[in-house]
PDB file of N, CA and C in Angstrom:
ATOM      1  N   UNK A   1       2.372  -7.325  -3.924  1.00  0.00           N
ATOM      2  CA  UNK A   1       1.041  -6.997  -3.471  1.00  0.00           C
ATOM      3  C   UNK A   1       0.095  -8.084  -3.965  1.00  0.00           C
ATOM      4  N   UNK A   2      -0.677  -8.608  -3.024  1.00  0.00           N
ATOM      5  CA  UNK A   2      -1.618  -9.682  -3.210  1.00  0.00           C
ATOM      6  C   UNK A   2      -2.490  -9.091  -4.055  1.00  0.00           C
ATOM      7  N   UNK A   3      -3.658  -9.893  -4.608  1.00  0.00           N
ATOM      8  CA  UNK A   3      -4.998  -9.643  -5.266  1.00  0.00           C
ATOM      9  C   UNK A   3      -5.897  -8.574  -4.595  1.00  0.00           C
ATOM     10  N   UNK A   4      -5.743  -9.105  -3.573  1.00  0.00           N
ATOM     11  CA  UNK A   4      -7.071  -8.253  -3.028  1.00  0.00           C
ATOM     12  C   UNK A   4      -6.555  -7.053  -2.725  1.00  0.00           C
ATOM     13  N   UNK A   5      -5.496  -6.753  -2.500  1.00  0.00           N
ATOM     14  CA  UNK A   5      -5.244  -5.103  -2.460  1.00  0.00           C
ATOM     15  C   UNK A   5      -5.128  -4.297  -3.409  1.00  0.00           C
ATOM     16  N   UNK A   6      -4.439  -5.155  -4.847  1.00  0.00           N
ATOM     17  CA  UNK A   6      -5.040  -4.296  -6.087  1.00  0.00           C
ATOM     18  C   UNK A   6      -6.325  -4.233  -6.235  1.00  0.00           C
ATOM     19  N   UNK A   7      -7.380  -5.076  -5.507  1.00  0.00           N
ATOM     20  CA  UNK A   7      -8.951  -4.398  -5.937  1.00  0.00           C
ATOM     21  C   UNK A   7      -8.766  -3.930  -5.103  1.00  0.00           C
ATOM     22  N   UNK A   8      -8.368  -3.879  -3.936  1.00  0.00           N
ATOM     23  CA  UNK A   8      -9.070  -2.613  -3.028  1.00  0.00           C
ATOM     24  C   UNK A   8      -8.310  -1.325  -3.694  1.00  0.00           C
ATOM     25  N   UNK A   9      -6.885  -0.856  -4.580  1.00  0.00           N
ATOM     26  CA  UNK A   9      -6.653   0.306  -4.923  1.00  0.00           C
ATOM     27  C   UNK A   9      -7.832  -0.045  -6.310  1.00  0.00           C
ATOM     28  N   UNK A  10      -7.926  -0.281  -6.965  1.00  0.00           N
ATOM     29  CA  UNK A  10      -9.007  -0.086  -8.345  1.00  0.00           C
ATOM     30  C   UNK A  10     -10.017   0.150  -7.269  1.00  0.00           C
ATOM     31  N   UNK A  11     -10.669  -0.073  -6.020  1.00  0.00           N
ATOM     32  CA  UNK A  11     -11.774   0.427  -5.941  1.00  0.00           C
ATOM     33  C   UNK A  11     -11.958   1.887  -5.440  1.00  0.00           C
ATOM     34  N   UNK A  12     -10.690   2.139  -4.279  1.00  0.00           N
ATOM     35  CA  UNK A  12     -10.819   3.566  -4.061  1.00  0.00           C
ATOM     36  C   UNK A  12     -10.591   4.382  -5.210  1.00  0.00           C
ATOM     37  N   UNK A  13      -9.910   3.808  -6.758  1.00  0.00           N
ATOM     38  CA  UNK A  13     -10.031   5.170  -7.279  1.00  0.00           C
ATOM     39  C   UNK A  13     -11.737   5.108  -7.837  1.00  0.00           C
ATOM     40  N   UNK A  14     -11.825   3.895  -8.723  1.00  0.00           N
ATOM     41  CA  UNK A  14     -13.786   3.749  -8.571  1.00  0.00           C
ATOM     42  C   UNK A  14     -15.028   4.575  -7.747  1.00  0.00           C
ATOM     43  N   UNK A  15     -14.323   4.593  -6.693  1.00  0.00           N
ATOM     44  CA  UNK A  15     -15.044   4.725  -5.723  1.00  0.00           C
ATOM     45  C   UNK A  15     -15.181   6.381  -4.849  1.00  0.00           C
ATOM     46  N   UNK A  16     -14.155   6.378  -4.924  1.00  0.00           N
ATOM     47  CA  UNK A  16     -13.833   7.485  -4.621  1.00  0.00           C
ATOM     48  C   UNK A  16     -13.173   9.191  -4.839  1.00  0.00           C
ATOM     49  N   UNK A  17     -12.977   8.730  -6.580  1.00  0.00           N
ATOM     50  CA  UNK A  17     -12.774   9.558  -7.398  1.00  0.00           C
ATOM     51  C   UNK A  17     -13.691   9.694  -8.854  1.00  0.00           C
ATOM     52  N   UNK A  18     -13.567  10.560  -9.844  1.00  0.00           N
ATOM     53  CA  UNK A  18     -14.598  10.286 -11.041  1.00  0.00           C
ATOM     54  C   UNK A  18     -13.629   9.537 -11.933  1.00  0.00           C
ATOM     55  N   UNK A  19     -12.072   9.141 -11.271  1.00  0.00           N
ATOM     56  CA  UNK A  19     -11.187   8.242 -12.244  1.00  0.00           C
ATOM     57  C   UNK A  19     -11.867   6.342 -12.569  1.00  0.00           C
ATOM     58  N   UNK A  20     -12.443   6.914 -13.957  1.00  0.00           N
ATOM     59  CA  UNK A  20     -13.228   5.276 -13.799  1.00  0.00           C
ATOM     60  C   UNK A  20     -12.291   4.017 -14.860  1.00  0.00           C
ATOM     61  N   UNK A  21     -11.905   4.827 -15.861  1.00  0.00           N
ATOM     62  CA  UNK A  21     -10.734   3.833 -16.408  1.00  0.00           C
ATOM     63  C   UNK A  21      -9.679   4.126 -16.093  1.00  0.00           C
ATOM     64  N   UNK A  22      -8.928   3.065 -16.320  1.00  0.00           N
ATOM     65  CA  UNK A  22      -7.210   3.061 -16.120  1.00  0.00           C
ATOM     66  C   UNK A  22      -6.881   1.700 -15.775  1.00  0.00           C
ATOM     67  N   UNK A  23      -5.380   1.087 -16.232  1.00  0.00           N
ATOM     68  CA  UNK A  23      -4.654   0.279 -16.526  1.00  0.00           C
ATOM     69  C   UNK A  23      -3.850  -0.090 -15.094  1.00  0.00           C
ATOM     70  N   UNK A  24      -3.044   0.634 -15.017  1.00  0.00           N
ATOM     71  CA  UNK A  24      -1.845   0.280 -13.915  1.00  0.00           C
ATOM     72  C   UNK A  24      -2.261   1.353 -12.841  1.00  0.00           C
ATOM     73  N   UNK A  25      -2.696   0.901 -11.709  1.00  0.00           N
ATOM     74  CA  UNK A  25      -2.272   1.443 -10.331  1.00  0.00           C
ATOM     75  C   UNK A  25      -1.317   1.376  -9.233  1.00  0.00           C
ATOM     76  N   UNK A  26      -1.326   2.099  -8.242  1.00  0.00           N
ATOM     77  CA  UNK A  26       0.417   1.745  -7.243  1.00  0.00           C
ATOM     78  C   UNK A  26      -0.225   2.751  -6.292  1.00  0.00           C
ATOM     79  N   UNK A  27      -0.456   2.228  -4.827  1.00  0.00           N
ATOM     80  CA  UNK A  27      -0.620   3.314  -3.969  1.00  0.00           C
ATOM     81  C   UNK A  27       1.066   3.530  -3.451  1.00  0.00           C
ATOM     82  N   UNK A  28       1.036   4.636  -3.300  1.00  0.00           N
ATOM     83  CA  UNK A  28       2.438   5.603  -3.312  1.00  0.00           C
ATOM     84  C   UNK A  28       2.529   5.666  -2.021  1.00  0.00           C
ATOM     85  N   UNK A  29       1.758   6.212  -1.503  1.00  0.00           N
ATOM     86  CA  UNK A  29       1.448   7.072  -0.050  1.00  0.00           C
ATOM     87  C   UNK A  29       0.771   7.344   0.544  1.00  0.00           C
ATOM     88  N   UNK A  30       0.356   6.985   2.124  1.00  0.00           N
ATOM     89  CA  UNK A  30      -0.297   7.377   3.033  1.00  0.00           C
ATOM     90  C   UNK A  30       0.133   8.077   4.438  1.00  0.00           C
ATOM     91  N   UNK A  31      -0.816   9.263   4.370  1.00  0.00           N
ATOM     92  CA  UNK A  31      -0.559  10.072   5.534  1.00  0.00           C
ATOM     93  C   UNK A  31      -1.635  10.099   5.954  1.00  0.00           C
ATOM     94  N   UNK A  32      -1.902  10.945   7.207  1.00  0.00           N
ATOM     95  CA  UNK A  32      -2.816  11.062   7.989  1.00  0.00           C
ATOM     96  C   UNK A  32      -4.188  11.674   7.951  1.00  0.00           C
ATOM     97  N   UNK A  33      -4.086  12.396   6.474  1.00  0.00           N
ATOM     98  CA  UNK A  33      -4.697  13.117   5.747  1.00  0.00           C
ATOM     99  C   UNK A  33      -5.504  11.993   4.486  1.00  0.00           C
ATOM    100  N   UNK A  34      -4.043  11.635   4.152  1.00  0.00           N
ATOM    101  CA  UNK A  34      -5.213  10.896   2.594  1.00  0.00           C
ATOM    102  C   UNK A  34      -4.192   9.874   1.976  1.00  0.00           C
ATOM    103  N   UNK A  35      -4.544   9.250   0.838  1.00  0.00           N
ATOM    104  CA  UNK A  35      -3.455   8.257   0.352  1.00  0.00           C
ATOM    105  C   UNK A  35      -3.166   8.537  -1.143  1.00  0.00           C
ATOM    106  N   UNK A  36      -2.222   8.740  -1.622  1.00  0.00           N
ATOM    107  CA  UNK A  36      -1.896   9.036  -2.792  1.00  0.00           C
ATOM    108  C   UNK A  36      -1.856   7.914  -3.720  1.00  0.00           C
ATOM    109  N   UNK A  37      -2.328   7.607  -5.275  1.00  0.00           N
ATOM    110  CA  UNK A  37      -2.549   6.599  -5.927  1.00  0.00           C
ATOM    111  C   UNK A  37      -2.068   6.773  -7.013  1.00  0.00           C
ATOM    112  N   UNK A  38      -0.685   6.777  -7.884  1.00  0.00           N
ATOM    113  CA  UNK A  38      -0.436   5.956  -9.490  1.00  0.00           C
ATOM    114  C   UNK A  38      -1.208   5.830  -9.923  1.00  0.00           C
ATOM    115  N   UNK A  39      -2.141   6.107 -11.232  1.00  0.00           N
ATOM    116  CA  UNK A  39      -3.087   5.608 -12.416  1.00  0.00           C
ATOM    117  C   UNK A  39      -2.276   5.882 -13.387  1.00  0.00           C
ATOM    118  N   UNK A  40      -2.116   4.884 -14.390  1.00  0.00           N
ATOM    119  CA  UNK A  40      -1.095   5.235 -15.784  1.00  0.00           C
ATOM    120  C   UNK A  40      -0.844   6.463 -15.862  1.00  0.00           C
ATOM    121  N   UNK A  41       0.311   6.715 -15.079  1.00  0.00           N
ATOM    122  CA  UNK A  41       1.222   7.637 -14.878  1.00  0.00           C
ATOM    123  C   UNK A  41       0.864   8.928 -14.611  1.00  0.00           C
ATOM    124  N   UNK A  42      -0.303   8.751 -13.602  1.00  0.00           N
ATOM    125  CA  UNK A  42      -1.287  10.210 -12.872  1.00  0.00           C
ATOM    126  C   UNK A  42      -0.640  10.153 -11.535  1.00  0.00           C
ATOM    127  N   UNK A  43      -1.343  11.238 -10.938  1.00  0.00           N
ATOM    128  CA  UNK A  43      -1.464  11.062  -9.664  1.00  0.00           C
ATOM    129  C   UNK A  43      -2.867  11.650  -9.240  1.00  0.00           C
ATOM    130  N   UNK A  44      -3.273  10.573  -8.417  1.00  0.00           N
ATOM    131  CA  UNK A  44      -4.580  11.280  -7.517  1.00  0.00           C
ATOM    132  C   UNK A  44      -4.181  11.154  -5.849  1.00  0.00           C
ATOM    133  N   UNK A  45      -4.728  12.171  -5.288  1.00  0.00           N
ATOM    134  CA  UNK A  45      -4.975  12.266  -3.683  1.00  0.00           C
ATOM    135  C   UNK A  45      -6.231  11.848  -3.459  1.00  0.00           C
ATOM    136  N   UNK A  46      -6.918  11.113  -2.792  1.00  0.00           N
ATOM    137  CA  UNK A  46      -8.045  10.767  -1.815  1.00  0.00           C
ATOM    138  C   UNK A  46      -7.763  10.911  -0.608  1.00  0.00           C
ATOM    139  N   UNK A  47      -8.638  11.735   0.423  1.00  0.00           N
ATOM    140  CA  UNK A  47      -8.692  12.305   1.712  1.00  0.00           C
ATOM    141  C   UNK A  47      -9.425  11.586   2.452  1.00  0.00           C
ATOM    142  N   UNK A  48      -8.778  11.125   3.441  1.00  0.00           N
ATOM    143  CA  UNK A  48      -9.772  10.530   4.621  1.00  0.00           C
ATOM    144  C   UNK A  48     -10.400  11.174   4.969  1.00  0.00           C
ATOM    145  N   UNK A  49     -11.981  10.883   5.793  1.00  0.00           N
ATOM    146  CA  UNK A  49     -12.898  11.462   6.394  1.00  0.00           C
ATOM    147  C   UNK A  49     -12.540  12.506   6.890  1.00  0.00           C
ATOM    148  N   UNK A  50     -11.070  11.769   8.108  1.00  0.00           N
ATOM    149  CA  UNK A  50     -10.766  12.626   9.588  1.00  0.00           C
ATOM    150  C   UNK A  50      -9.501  12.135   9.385  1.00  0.00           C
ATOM    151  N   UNK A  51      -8.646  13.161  10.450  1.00  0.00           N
ATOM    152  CA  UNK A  51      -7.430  13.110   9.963  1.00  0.00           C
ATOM    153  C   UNK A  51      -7.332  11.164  10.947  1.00  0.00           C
ATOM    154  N   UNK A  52      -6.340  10.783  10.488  1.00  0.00           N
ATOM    155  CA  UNK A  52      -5.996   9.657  11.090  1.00  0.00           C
ATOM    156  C   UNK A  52      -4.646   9.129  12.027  1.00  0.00           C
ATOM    157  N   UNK A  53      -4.882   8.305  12.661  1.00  0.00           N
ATOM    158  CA  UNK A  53      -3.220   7.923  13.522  1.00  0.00           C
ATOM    159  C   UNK A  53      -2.653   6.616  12.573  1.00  0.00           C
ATOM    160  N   UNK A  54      -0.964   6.576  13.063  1.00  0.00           N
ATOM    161  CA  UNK A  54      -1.040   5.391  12.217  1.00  0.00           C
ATOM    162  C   UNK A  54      -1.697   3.951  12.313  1.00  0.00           C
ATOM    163  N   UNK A  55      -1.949   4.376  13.700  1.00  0.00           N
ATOM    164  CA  UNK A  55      -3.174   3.011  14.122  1.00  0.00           C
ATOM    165  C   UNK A  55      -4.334   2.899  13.564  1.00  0.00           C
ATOM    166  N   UNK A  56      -4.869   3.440  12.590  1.00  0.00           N
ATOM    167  CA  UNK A  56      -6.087   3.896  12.691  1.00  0.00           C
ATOM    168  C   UNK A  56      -6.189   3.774  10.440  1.00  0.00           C
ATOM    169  N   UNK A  57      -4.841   3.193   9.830  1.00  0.00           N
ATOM    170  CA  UNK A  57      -4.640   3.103   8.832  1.00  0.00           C
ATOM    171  C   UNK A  57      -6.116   2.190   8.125  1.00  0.00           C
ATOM    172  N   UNK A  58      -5.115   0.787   8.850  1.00  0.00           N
ATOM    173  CA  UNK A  58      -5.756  -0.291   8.386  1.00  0.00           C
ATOM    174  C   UNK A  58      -7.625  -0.163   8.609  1.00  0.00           C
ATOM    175  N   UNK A  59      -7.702   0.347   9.912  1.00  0.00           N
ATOM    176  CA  UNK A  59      -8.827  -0.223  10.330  1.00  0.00           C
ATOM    177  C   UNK A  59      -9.765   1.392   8.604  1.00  0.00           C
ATOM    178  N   UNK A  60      -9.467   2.113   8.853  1.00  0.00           N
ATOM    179  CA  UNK A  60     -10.131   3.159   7.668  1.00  0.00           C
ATOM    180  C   UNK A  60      -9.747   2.722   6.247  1.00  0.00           C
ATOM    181  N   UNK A  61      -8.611   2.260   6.223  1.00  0.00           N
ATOM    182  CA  UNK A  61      -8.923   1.792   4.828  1.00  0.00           C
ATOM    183  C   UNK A  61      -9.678   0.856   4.076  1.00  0.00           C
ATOM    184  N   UNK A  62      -9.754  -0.595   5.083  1.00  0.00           N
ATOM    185  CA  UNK A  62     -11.107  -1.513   5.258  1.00  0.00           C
ATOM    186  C   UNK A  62     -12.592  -0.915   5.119  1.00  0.00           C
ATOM    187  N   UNK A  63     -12.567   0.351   6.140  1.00  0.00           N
ATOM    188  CA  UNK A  63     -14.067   0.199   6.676  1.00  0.00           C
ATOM    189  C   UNK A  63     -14.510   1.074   5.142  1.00  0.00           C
ATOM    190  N   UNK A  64     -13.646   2.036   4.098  1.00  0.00           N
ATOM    191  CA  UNK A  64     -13.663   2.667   3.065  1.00  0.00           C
ATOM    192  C   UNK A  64     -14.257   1.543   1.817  1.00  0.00           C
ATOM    193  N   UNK A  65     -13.289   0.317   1.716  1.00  0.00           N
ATOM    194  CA  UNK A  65     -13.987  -0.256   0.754  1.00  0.00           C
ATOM    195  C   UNK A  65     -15.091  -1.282   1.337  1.00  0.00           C
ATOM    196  N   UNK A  66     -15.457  -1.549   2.458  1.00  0.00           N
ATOM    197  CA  UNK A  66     -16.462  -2.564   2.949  1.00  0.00           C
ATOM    198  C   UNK A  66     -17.718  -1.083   2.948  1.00  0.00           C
ATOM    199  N   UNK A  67     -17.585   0.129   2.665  1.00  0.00           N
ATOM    200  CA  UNK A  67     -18.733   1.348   2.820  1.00  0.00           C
ATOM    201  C   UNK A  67     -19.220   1.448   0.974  1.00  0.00           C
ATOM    202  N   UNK A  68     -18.167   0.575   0.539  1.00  0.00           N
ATOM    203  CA  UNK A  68     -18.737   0.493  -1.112  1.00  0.00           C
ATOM    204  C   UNK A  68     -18.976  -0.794  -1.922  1.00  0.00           C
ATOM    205  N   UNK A  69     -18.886  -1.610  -1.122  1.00  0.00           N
ATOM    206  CA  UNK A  69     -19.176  -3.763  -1.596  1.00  0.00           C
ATOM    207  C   UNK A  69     -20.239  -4.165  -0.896  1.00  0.00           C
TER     208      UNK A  69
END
């Protein structure tokens, strides 16, 4: 995983959870619902807006951290 996708997981949990420290992240999983995220050895769920297609991944996960930079 490149750079910029570990900031983009440090930012959805930042951003989108009250998880503000932590060490090691790993997104696990995405469904149509939400994406599941690794924090030193947690787990959090974050929920998309609306449910999503798999077409419809990339373009919401972008428009999520460009709605917080």
């Amino acid at each position: 995983m490149n750079k910029d996708h570990m900031d983009a997981i440090h930012g959805y949990l930042k951003n989108y959870t009250d998880i503000k420290d932590f060490q090691d992240v790993e997104l696990c999983e995405i469904t149509s619902k939400c994406m599941k995220i690794k924090y030193d050895g947690n787990f959090t769920e974050i929920n998309f807006p609306k449910e999503i297609t798999e077409q419809e991944i990339k373009p919401t996960l972008v428009s999520m951290i460009l709605e917080h930079s």
